[in-house]
N, C-alpha and C. Protein backbone atom coordinates (compact mmCIF):
# COMPACT_ATOMS: atom_id res chain seq x y z
N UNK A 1 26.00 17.70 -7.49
CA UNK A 1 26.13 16.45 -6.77
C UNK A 1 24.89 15.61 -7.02
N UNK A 2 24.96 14.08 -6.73
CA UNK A 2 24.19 13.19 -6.93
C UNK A 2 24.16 12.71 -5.66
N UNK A 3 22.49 12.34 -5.67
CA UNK A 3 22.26 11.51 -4.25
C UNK A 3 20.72 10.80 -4.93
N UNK A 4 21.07 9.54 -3.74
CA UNK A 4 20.45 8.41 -4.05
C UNK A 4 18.95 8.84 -3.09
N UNK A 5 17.65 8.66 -2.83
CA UNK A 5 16.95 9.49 -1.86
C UNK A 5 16.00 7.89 -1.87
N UNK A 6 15.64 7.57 -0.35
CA UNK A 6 14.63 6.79 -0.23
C UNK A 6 13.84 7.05 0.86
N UNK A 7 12.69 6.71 -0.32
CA UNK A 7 11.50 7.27 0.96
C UNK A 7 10.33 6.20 1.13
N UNK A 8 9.97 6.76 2.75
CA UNK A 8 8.84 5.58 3.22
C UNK A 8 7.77 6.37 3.76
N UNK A 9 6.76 6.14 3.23
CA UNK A 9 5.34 6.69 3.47
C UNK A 9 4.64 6.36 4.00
N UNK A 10 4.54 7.20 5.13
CA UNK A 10 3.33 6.88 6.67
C UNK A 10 2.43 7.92 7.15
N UNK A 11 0.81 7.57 6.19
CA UNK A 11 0.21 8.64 6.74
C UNK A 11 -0.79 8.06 7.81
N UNK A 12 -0.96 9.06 8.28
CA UNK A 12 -1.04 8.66 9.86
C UNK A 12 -2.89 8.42 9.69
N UNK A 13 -3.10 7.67 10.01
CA UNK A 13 -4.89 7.43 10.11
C UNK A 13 -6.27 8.11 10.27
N UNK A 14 -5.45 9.01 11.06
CA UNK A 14 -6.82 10.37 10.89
C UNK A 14 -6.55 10.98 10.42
N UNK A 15 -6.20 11.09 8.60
CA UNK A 15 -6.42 12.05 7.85
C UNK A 15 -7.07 11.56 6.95
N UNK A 16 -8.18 12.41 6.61
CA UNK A 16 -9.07 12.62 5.65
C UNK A 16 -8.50 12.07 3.70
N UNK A 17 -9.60 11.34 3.92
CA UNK A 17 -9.37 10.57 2.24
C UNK A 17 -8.99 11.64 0.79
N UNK A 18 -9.48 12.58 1.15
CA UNK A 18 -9.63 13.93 0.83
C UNK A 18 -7.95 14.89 0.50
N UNK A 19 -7.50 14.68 1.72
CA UNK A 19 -6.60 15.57 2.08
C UNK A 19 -5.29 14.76 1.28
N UNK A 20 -5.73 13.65 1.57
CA UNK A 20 -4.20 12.47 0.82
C UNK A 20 -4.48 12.64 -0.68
N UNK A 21 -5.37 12.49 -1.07
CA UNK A 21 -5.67 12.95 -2.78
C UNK A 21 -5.04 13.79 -3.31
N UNK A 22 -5.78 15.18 -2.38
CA UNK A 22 -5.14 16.77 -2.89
C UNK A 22 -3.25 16.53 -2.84
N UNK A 23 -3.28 16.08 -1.76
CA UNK A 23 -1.72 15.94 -1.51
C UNK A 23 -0.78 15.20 -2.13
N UNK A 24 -1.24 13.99 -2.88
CA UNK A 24 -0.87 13.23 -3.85
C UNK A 24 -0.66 13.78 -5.35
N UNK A 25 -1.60 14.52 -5.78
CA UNK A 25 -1.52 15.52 -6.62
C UNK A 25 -0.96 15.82 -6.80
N UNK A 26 -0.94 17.39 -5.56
CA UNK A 26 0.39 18.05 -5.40
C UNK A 26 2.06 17.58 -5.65
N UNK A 27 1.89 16.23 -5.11
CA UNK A 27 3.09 15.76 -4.80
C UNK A 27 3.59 15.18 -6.90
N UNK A 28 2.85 15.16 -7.74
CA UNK A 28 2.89 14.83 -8.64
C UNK A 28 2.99 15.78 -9.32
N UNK A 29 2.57 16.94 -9.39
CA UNK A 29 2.88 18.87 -9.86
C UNK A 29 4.26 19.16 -9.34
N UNK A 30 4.49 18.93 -7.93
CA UNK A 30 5.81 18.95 -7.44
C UNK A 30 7.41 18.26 -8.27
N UNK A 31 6.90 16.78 -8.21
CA UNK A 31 7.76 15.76 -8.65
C UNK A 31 8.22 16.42 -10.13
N UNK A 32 7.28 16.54 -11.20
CA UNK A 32 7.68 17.21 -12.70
C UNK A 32 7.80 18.57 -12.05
N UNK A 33 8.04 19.34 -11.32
CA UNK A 33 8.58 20.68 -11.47
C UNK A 33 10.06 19.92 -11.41
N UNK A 34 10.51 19.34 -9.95
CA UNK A 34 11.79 19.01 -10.06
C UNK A 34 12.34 18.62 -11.21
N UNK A 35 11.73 17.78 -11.87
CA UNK A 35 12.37 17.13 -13.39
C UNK A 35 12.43 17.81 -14.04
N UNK A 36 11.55 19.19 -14.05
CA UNK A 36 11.95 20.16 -15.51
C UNK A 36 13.07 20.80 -15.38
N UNK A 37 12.92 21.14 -13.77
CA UNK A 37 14.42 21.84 -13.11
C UNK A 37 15.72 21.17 -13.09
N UNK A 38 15.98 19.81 -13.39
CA UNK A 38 17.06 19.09 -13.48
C UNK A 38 17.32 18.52 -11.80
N UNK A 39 16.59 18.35 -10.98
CA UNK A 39 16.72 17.89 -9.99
C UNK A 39 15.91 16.55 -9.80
N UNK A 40 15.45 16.27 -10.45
CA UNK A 40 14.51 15.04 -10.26
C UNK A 40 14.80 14.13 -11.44
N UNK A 41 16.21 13.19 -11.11
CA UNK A 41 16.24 12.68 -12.57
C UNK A 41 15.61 11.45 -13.09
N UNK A 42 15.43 10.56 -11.72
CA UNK A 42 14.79 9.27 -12.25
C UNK A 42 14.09 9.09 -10.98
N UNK A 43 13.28 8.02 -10.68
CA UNK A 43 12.64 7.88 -9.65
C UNK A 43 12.10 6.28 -9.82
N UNK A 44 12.09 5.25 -8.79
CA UNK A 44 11.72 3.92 -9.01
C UNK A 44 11.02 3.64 -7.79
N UNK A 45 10.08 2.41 -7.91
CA UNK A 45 9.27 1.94 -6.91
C UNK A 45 9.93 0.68 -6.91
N UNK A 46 10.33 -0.12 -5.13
CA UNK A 46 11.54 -0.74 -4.83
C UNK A 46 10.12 -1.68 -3.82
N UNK A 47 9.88 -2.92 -3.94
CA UNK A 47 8.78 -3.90 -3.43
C UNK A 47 9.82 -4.73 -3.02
N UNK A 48 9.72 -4.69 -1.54
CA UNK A 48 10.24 -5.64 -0.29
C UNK A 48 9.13 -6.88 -0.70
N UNK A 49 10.04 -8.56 -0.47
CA UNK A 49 9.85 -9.52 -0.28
C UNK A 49 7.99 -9.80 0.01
N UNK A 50 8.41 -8.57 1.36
CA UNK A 50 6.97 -9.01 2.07
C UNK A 50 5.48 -8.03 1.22
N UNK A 51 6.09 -7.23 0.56
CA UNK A 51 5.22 -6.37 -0.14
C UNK A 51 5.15 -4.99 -0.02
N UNK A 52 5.96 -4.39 1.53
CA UNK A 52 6.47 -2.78 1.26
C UNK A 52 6.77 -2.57 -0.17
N UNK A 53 6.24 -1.34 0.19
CA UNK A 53 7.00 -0.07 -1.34
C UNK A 53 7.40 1.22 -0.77
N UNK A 54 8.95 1.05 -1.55
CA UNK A 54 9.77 2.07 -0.74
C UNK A 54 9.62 2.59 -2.22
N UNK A 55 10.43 3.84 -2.25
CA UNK A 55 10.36 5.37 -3.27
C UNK A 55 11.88 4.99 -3.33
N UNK A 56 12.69 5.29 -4.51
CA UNK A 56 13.87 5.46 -4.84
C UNK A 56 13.92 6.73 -5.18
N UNK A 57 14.22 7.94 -5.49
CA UNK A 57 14.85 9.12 -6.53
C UNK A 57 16.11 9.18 -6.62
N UNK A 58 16.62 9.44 -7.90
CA UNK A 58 18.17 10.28 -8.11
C UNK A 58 17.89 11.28 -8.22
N UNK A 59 18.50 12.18 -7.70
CA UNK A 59 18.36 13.80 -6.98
C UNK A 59 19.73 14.29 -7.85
N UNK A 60 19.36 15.69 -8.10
CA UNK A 60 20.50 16.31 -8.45
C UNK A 60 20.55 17.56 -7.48
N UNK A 61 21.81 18.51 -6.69
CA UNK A 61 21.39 19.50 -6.23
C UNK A 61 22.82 19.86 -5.86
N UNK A 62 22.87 20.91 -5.66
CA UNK A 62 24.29 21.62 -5.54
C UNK A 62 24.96 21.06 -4.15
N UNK A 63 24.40 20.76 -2.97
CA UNK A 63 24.49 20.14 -2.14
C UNK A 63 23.79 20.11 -1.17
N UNK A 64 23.96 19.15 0.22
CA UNK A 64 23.14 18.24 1.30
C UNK A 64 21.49 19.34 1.43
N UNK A 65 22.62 20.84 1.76
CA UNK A 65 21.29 21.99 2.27
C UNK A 65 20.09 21.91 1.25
N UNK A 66 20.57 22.53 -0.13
CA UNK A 66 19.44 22.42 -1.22
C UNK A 66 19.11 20.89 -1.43
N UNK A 67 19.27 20.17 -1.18
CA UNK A 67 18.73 19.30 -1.62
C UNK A 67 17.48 18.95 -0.16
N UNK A 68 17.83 18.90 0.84
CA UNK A 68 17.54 19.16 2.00
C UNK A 68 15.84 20.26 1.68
N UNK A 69 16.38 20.93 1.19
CA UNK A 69 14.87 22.32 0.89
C UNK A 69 14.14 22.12 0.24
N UNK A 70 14.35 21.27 -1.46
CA UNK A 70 13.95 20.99 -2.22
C UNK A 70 12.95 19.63 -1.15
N UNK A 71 13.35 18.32 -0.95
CA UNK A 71 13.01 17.65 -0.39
C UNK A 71 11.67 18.21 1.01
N UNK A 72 12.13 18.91 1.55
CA UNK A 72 11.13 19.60 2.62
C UNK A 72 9.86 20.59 1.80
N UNK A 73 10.12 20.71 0.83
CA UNK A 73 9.01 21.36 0.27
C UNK A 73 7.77 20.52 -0.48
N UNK A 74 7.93 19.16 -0.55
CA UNK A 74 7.55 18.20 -1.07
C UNK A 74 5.99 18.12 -0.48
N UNK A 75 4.89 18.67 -0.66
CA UNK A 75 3.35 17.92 -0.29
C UNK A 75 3.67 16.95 0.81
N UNK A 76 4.44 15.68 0.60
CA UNK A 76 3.91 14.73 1.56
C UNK A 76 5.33 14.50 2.07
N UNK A 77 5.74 15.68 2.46
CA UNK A 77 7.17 15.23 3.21
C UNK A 77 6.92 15.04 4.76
N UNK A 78 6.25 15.57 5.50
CA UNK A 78 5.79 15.26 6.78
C UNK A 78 5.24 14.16 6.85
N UNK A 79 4.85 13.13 6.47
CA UNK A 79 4.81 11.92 6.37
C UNK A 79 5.49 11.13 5.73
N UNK A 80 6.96 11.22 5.37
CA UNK A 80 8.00 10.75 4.81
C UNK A 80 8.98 10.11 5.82
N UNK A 81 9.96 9.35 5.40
CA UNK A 81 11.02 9.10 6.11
C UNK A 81 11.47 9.17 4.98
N UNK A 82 12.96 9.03 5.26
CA UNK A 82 13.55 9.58 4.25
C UNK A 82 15.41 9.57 4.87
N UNK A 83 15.30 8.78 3.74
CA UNK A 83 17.55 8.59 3.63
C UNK A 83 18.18 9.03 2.95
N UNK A 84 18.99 9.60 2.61
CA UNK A 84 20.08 9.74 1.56
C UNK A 84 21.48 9.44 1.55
N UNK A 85 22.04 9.10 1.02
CA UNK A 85 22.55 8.18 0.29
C UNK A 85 23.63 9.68 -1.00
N UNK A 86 24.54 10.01 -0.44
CA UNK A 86 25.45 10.74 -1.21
C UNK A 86 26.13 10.04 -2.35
N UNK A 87 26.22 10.16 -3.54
CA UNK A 87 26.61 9.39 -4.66
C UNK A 87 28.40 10.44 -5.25
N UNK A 88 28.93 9.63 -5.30
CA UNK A 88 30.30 9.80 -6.38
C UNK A 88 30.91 9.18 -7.29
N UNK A 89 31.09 9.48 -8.46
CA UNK A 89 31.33 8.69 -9.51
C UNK A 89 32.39 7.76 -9.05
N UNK A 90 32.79 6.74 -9.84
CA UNK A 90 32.94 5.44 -9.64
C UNK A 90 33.63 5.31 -10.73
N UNK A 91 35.27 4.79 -10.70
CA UNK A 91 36.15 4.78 -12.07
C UNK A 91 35.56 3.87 -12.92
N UNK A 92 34.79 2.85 -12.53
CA UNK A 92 34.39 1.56 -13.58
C UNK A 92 33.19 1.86 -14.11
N UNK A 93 32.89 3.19 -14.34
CA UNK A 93 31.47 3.52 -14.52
C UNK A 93 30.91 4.00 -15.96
N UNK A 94 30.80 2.78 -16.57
CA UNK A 94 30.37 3.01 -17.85
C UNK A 94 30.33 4.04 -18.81
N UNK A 95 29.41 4.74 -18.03
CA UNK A 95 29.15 6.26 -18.46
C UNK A 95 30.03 7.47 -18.50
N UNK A 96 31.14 7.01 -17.59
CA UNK A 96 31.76 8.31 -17.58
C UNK A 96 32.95 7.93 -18.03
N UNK A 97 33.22 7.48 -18.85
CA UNK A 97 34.00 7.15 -20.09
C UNK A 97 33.73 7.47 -21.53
């Protein structure tokens, strides 16, 4: 299954300059594990009018639960929000023709 994943990042003010680094990192060791694994297929940065930046990913995962685990294991998921957005192919869809 395919799902659309958006995320909004709120770290909370008393944490250490330090700790968001390491965790950023992480979250970048994380991100290419998913992609080698076939779960992390694309990913885009989405700039609101006013200048937010939301996270896009296309997710691949057998379904809601694993994808759900995969997602919770993420470095900076406790400071995430986070939607998804269940995807199904679409008869007019280029690709799957």
């Amino acid at each position: 299954m395919e799902f659309l994943v958006e995320f909004e990042l709120s770290i909370p003010d008393d944490i250490a300059e330090s700790e968001v680094k390491e965790r950023e990192d992480a979250e970048a060791a994380a991100a290419a594990t998913l992609a080698r694994e076939g779960h992390l297929v694309r990913v885009w940065r989405a700039r609101a009018a006013r200048g937010d930046a939301k996270v896009l990913g296309l997710y691949r995962a057998d379904n809601l639960q694993e994808l759900h685990d995969l997602l919770a294991a993420l470095p900076l998921y406790r400071w995430m929000s986070v939607e998804v957005t269940t995807l199904e192919q679409h008869p007019n869809d280029p690709l799957a023709n």
